[in-house]
Protein backbone atom coordinates (compact mmCIF):
# COMPACT_ATOMS: atom_id res chain seq x y z
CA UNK A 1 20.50 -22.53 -4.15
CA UNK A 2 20.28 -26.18 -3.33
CA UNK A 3 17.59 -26.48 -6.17
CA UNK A 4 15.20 -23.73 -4.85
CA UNK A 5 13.69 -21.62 -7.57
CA UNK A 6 14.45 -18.54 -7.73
CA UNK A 7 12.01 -15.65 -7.47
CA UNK A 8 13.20 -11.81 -7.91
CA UNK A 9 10.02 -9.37 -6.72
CA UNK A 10 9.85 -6.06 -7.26
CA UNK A 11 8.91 -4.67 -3.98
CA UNK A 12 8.37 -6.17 -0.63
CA UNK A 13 4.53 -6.88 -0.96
CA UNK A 14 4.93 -8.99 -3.82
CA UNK A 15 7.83 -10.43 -2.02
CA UNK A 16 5.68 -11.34 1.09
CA UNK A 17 3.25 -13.39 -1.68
CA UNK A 18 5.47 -15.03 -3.22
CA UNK A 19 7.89 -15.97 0.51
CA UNK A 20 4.86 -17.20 2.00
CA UNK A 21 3.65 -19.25 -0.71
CA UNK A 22 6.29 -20.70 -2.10
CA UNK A 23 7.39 -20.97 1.96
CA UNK A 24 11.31 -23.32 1.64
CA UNK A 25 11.08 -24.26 -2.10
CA UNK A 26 11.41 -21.09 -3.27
CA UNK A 27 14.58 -18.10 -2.53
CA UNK A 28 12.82 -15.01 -2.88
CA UNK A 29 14.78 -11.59 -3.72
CA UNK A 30 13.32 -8.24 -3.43
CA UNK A 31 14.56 -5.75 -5.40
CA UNK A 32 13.78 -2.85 -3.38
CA UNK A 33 16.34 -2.79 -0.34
CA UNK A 34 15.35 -1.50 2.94
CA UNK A 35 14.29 2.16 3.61
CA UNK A 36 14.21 3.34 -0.37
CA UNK A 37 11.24 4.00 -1.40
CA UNK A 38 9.89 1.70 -4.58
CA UNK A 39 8.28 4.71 -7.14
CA UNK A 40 10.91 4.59 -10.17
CA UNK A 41 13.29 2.08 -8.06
CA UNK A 42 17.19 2.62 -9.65
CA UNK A 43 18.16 -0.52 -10.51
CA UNK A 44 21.62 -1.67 -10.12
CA UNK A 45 23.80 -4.38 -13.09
CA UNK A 46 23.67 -6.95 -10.51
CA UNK A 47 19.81 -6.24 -10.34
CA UNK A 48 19.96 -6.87 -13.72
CA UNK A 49 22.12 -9.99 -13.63
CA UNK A 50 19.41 -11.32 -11.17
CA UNK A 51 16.49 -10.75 -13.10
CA UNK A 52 17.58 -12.44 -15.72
CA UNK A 53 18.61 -15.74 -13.96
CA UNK A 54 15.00 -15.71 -12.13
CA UNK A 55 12.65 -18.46 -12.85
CA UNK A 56 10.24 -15.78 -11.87
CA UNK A 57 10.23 -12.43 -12.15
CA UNK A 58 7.20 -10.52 -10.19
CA UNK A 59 6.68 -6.71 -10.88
CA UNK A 60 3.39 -4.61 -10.98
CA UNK A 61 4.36 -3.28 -14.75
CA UNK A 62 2.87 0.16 -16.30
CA UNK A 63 6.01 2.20 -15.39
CA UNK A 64 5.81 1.58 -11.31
CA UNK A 65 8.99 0.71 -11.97
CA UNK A 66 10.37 1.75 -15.44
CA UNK A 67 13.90 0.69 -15.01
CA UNK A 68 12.96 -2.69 -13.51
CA UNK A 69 10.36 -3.27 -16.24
CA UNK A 70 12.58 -2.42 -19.34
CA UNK A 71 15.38 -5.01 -17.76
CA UNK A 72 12.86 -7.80 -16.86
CA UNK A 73 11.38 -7.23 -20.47
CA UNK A 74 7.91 -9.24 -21.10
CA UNK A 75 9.01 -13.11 -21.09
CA UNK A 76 7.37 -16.21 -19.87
CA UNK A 77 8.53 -15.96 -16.54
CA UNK A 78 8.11 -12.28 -15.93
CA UNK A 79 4.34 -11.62 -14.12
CA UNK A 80 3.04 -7.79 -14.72
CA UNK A 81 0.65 -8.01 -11.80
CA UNK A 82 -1.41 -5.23 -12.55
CA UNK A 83 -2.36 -7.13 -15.41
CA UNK A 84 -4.39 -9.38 -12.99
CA UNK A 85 -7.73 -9.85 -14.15
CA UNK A 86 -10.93 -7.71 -12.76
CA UNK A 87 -8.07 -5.70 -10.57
CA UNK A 88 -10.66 -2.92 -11.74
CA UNK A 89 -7.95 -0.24 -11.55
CA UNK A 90 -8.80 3.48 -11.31
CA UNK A 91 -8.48 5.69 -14.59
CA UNK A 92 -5.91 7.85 -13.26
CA UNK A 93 -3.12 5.02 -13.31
CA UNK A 94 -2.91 4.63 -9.42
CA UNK A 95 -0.77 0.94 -8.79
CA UNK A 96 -1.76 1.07 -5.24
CA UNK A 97 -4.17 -2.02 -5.52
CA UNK A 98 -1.80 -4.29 -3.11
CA UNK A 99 -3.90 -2.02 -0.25
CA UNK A 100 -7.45 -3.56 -1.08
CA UNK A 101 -7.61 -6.79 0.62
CA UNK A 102 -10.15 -7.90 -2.43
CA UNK A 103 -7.69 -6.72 -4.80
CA UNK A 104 -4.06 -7.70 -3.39
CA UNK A 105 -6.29 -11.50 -2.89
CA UNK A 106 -6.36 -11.61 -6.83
CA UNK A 107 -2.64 -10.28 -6.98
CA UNK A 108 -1.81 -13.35 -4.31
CA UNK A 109 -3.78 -16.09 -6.62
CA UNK A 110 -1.92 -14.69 -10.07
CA UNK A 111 1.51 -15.54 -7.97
CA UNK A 112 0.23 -18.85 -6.73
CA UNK A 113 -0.87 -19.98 -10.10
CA UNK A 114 2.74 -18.68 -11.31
CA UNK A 115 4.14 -21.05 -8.43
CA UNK A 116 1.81 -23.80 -8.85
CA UNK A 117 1.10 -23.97 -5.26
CA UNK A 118 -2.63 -24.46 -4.72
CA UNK A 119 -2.51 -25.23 -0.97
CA UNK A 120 -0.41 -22.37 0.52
CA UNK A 121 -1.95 -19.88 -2.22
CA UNK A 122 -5.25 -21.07 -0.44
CA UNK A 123 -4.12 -20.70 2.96
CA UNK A 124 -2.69 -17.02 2.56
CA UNK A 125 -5.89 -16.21 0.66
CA UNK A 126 -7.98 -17.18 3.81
CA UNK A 127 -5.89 -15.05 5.64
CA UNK A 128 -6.52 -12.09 3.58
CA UNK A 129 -10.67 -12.98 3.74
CA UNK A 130 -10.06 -12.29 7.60
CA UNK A 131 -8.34 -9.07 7.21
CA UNK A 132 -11.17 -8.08 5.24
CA UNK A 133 -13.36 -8.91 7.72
CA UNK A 134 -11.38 -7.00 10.19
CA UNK A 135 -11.97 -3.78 8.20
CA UNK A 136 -15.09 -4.07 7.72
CA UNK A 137 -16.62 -4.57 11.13
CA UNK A 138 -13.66 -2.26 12.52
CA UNK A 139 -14.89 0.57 10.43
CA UNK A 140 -18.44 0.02 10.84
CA UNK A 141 -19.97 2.95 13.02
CA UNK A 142 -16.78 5.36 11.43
CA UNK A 143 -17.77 8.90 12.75
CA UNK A 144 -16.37 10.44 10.15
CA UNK A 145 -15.63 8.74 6.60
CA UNK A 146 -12.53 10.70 5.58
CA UNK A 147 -8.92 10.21 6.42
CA UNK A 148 -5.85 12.83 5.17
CA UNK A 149 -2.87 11.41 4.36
CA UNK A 150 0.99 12.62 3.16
CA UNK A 151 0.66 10.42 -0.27
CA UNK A 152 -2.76 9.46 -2.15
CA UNK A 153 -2.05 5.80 -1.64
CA UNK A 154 -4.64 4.83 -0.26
CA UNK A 155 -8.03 5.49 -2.83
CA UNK A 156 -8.57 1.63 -3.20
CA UNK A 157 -8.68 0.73 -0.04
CA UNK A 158 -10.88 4.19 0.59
CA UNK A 159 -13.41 2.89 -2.47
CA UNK A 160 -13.57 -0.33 -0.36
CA UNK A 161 -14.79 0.47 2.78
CA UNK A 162 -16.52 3.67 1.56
CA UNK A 163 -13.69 6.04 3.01
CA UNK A 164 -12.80 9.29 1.35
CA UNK A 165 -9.12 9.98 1.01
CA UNK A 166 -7.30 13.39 0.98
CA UNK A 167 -3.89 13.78 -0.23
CA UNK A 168 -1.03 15.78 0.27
CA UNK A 169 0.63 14.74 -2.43
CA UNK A 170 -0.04 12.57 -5.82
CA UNK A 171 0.38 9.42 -6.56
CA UNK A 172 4.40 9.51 -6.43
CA UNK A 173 5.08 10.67 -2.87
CA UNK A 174 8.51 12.72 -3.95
CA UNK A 175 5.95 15.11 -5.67
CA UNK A 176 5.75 18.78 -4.18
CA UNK A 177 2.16 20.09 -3.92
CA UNK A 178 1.86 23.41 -5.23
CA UNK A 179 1.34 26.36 -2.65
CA UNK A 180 -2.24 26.55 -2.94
CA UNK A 181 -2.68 22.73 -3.84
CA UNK A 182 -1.22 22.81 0.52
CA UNK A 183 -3.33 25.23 1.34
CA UNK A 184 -6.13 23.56 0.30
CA UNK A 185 -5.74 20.39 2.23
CA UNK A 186 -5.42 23.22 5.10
CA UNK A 187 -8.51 24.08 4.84
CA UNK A 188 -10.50 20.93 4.20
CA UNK A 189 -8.79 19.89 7.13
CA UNK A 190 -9.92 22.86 8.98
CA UNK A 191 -13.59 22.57 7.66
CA UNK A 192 -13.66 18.45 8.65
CA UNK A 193 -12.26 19.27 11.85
CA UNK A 194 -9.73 16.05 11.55
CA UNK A 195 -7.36 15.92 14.49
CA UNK A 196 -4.98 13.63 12.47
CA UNK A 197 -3.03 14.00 9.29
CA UNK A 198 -1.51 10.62 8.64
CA UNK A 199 2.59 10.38 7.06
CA UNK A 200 4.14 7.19 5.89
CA UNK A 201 8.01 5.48 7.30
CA UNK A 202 9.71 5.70 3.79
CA UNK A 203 8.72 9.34 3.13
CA UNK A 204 9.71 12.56 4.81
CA UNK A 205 6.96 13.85 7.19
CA UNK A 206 7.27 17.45 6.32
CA UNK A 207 4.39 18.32 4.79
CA UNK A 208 2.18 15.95 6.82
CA UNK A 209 4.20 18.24 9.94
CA UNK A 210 3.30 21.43 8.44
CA UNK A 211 -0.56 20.83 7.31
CA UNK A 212 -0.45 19.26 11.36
CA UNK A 213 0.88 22.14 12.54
CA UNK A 214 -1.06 24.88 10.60
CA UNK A 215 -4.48 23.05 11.71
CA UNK A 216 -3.93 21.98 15.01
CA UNK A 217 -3.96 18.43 13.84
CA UNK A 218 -2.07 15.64 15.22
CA UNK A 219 0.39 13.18 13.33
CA UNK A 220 0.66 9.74 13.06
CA UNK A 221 1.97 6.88 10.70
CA UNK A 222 -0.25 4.92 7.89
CA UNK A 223 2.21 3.23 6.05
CA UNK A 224 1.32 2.15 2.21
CA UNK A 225 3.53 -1.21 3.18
CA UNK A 226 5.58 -0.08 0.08
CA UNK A 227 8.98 -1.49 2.26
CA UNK A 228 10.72 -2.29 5.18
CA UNK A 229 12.72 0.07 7.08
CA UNK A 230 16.26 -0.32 7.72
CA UNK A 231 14.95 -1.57 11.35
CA UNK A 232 12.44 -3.68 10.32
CA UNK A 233 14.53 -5.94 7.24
CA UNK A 234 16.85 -8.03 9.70
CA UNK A 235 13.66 -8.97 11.90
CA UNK A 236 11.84 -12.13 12.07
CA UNK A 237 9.07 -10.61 11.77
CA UNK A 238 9.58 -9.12 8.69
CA UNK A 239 7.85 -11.28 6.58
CA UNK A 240 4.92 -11.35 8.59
CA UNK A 241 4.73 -7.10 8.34
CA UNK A 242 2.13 -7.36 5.43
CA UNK A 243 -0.66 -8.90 7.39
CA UNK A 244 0.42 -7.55 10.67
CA UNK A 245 -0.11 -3.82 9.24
CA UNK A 246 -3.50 -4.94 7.62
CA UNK A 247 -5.18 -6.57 10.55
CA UNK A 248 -4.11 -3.25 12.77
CA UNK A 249 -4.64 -0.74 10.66
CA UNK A 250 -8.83 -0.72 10.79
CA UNK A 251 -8.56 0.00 14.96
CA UNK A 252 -5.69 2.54 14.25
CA UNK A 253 -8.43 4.66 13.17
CA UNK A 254 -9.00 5.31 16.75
CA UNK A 255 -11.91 3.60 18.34
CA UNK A 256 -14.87 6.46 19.84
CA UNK A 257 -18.14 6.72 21.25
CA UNK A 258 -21.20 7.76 19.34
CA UNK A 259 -23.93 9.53 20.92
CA UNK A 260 -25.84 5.84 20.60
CA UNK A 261 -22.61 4.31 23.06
CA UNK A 262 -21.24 2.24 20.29
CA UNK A 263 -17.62 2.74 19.47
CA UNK A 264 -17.30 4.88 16.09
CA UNK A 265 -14.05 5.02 14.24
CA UNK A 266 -12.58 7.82 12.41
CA UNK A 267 -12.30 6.33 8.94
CA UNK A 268 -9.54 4.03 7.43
CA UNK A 269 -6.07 5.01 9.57
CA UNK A 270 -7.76 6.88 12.85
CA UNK A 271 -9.83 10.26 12.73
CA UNK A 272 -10.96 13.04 10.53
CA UNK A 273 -9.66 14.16 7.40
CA UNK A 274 -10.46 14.87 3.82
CA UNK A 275 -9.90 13.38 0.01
CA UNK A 276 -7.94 12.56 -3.07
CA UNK A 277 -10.01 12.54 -5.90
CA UNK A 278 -8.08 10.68 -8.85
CA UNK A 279 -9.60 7.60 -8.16
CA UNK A 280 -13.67 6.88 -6.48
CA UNK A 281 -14.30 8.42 -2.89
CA UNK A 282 -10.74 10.79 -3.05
CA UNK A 283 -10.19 14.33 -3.88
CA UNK A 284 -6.92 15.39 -5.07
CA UNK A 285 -4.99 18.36 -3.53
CA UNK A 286 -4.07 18.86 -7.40
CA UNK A 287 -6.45 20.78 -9.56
């Protein structure tokens, strides 16, 4: 491609890393087409064909993505990113660092290094020091510190900004919660008094619709930024969807008053909600 190296990325976050630092010298592919969902991707032969003329190969490794890891094998120019240094991953195996600003910033230098583009790596990191920032002062005066959602996703950002996360489901959002794993979540809902129950774009929103509707709750989206949807890929915008979600997503927690008059936020993706406990600050609706 007019002597542009190529870069094949696992999912669209790496993607957006490696698009925006390697900006027109580089022809990024991501592996994970528009409105599939990334856990244990299916990849196709010309998948495979692709990742094996790469220059660079970017994946998060420790079965994310089993098919795409046993085709990309463990060469010189294949980058396991969850192999990052001081990433400080959780116990429980959960790949959802990309949703920690701190964290995805030491994902975006491991690609920049890979690229050897100091300046743009630079630039996108100071991007991500402001989203940071936005979190933090937009979750300041939280009235609440706990936020439900349809897939525990989100335990590293939670441990960040000293949020508690309750899940619906585990770490794979196909999983089914048991009965009683549902109607738990029910009733920490119920005993937090959270008016929202947060579902993702890629994922049905049934259960997130039924714990809603058993409780009272509200819905609304919180998306994990796993992919695009099928209206989002063809977009300029696209590319710019990864730090577009970030900087919005502290004042979707839904801005309110405290009894002092200064606004209070319902925790990290709008009000009141529980925990997922397989990583710090979440409890797990699986026991």
């Amino acid at each position: 491609m007019g002597g542009k190296e190529k870069v094949v990325a696992a999912f669209y976050p790496l993607a957006f890393a490696a698009q925006e630092i390697g900006g027109e010298r580089v022809e990024v592919e991501n592996l994970t087409p528009a409105g599939a969902e990334p856990h244990d991707l299916e990849i196709s032969p010309r998948d495979v064909r692709d990742v094996r003329e790469a220059d660079l190969v970017l994946l998060l490794g420790h079965g994310f993505q089993p098919e795409l890891e046993k085709a990309a094998g463990n060469g010189d120019k294949v980058l396991a990113l969850l192999d990052t240094p001081s990433l400080n991953r959780f116990p429980n195996g959960d790949p959802h660092v990309w949703l920690d600003p701190q964290r995805y910033l030491l994902i975006v230098r491991q690609i920049g290094s890979a690229l050897r583009e100091k300046g743009s790596t630079q630039s996108l990191v100071t991007r991500i020091r402001a989203l940071d920032r936005d979190y933090r002062s937009g979750l300041a005066h939280c009235a609440r510190r706990e936020i439900v959602t349809s897939h525990e996703a989100f335990a590293y950002l939670s441990q960040r900004y000293g949020l508690r996360q309750v899940a619906i489901t585990g770490l794979t959002p196909e999983a089914e919660p048991a009965p009683r794993d549902l109607q738990h979540v029910i009733e920490l809902v119920r005993k937090t008094h959270a008016t929202t129950i947060f579902f993702e774009t890629l994922v049905s929103p049934r259960l997130a619709d039924t714990v809603a509707r058993e409780t009272g709750a509200k819905t609304a989206v919180l998306n994990p930024i796993e992919g695009l949807t099928p209206a989002q890929a063809p977009t300029a915008e696209a590319r710019q969807l990864f730090c577009a979600w970030h900087s919005g997503s502290s004042s979707r927690l839904g801005a309110r008053r405290s009894s002092s008059g200064r606004p209070r936020r319902d925790s990290a993706g709008v009000p009141e909600s529980g925990i997922s406990r397989n990583g710090p600050n979440s409890e797990s609706t699986r026991r």
